[in-house]
C-alpha atoms as a PDB file:
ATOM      1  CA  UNK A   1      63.210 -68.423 224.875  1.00  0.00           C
ATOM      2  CA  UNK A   2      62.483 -66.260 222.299  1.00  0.00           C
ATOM      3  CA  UNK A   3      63.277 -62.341 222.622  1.00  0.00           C
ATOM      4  CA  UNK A   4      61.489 -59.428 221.746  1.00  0.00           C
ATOM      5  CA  UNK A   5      63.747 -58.952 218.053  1.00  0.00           C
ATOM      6  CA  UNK A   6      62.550 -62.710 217.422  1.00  0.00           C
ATOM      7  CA  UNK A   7      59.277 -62.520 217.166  1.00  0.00           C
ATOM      8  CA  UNK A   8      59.477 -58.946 215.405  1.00  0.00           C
ATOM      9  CA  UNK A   9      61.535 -60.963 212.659  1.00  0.00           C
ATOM     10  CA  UNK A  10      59.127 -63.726 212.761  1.00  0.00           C
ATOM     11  CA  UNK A  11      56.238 -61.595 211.860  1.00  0.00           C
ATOM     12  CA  UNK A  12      58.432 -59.442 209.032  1.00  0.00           C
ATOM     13  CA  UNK A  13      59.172 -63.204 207.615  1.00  0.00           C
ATOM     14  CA  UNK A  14      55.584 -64.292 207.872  1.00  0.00           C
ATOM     15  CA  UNK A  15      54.498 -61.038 206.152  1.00  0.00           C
ATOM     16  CA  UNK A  16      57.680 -61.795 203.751  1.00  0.00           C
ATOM     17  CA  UNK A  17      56.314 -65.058 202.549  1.00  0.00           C
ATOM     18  CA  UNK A  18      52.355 -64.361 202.469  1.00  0.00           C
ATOM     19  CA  UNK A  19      53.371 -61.240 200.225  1.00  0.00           C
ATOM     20  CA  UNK A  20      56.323 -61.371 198.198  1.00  0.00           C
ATOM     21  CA  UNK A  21      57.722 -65.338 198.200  1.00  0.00           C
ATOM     22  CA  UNK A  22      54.322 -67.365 197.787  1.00  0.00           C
ATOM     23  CA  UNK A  23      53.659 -66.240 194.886  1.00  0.00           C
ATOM     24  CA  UNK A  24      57.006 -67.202 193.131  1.00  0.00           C
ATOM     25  CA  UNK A  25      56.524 -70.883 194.302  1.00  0.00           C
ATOM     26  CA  UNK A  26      55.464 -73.333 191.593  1.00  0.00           C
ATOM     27  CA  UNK A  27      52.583 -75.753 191.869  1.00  0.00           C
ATOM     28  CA  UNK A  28      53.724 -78.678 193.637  1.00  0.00           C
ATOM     29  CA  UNK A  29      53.523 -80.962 190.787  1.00  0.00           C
ATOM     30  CA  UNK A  30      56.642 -83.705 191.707  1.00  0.00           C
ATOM     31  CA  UNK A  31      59.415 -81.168 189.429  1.00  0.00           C
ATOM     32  CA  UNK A  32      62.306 -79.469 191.204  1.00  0.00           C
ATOM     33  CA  UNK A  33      62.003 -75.707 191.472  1.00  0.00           C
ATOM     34  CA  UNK A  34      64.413 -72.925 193.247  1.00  0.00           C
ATOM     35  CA  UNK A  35      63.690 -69.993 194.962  1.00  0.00           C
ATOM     36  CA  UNK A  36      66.140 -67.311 195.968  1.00  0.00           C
ATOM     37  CA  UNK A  37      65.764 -65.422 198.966  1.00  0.00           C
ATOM     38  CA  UNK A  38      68.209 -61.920 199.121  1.00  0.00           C
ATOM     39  CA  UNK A  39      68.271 -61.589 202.968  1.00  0.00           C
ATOM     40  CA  UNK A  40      70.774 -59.167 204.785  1.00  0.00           C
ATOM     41  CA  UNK A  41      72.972 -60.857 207.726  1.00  0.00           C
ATOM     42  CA  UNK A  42      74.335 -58.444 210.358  1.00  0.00           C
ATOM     43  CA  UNK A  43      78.355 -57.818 210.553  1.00  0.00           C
ATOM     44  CA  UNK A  44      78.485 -56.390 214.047  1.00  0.00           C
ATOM     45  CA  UNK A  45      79.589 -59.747 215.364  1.00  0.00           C
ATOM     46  CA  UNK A  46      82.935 -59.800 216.227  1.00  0.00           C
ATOM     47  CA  UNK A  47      83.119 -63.767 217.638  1.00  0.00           C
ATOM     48  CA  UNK A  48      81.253 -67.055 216.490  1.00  0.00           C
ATOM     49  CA  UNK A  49      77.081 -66.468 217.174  1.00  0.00           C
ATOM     50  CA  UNK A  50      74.540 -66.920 215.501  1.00  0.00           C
ATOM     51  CA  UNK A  51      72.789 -64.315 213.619  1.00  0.00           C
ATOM     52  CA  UNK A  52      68.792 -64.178 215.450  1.00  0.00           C
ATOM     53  CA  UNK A  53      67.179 -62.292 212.267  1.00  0.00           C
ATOM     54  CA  UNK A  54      68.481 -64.087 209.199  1.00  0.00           C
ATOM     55  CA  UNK A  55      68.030 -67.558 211.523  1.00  0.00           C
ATOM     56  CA  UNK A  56      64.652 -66.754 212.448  1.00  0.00           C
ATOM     57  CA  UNK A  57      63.307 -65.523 209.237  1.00  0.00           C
ATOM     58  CA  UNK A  58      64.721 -68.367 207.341  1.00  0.00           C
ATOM     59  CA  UNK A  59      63.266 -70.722 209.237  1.00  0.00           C
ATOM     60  CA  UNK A  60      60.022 -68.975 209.163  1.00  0.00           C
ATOM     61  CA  UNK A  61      59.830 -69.165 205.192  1.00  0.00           C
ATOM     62  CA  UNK A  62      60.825 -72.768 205.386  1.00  0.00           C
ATOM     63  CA  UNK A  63      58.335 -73.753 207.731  1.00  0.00           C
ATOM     64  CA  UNK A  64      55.646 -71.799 206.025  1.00  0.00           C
ATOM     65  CA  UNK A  65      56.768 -73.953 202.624  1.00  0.00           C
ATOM     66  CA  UNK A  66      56.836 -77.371 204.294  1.00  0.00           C
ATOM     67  CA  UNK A  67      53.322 -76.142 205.855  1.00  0.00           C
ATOM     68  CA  UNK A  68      51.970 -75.402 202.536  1.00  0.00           C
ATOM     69  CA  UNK A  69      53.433 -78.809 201.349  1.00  0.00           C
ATOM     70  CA  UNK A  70      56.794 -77.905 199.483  1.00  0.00           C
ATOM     71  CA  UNK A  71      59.384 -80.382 200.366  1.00  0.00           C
ATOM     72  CA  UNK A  72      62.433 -78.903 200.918  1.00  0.00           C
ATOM     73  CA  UNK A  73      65.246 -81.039 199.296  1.00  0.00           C
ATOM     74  CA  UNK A  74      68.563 -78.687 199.575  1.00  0.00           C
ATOM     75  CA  UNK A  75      69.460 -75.105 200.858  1.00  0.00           C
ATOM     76  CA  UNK A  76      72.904 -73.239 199.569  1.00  0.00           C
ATOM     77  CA  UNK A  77      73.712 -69.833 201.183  1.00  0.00           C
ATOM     78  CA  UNK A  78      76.322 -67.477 199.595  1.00  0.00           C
ATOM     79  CA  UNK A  79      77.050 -63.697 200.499  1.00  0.00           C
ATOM     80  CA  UNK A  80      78.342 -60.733 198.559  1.00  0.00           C
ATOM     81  CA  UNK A  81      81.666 -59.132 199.250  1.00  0.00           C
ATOM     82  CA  UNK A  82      79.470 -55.898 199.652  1.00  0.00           C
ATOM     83  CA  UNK A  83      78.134 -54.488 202.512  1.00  0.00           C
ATOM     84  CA  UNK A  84      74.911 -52.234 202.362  1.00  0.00           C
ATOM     85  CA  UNK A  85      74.567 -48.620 203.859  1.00  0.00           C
ATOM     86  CA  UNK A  86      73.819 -50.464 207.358  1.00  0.00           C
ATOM     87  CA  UNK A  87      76.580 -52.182 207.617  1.00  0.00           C
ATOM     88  CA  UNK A  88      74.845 -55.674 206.661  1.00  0.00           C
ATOM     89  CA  UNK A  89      76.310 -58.267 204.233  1.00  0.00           C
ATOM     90  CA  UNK A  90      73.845 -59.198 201.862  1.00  0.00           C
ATOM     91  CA  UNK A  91      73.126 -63.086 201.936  1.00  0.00           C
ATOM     92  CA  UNK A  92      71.808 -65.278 199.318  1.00  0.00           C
ATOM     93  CA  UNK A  93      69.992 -68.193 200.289  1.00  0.00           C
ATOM     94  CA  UNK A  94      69.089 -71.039 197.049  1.00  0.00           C
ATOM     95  CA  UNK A  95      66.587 -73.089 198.492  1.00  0.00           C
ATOM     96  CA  UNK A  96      66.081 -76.550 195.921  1.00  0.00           C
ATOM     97  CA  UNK A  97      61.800 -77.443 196.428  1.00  0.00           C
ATOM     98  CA  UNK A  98      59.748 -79.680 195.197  1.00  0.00           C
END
């Protein structure tokens, strides 16, 4: 069951694609493209969870791809060893298209 932060990040990731990632996608045209998302992950975990915003946006952006017809062929994440003013570890996700 989805909570009340999920579908708040759903609709920031839906408003993420339609305005700032969609139009950085190539034309699907059988080539292999990249795209790379700068996402912020939260640090205030202190045991093994799984972190709801960066999760659900994610996988909001890569559904909305795969519904547009991008095929999604390989995803990479990496962080910095900086945190921002928030206390959130910026996370960089490669994601490999076609």
């Amino acid at each position: 069951m989805m909570g009340l932060f999920d579908k708040q990040n759903e609709k920031m990731a839906e408003a993420t694609y339609d305005k700032d990632i969609k139009k950085y996608l190539k034309e699907r045209n059988g080539k292999t493209h990249v795209l790379l998302i700068e996402s912020f992950a939260n640090l205030t975990a202190f045991s093994i969870t799984a972190d709801d915003k960066y999760t659900t946006q994610i996988n909001n952006i890569l559904d909305h791809m795969q519904s547009d017809g991008y095929e999604i062929i390989d995803i990479k994440i990496n962080s910095s060893e900086h945190e921002g003013a928030l206390g959130n570890q910026a996370v960089f996700t490669l994601v490999t298209y076609k």
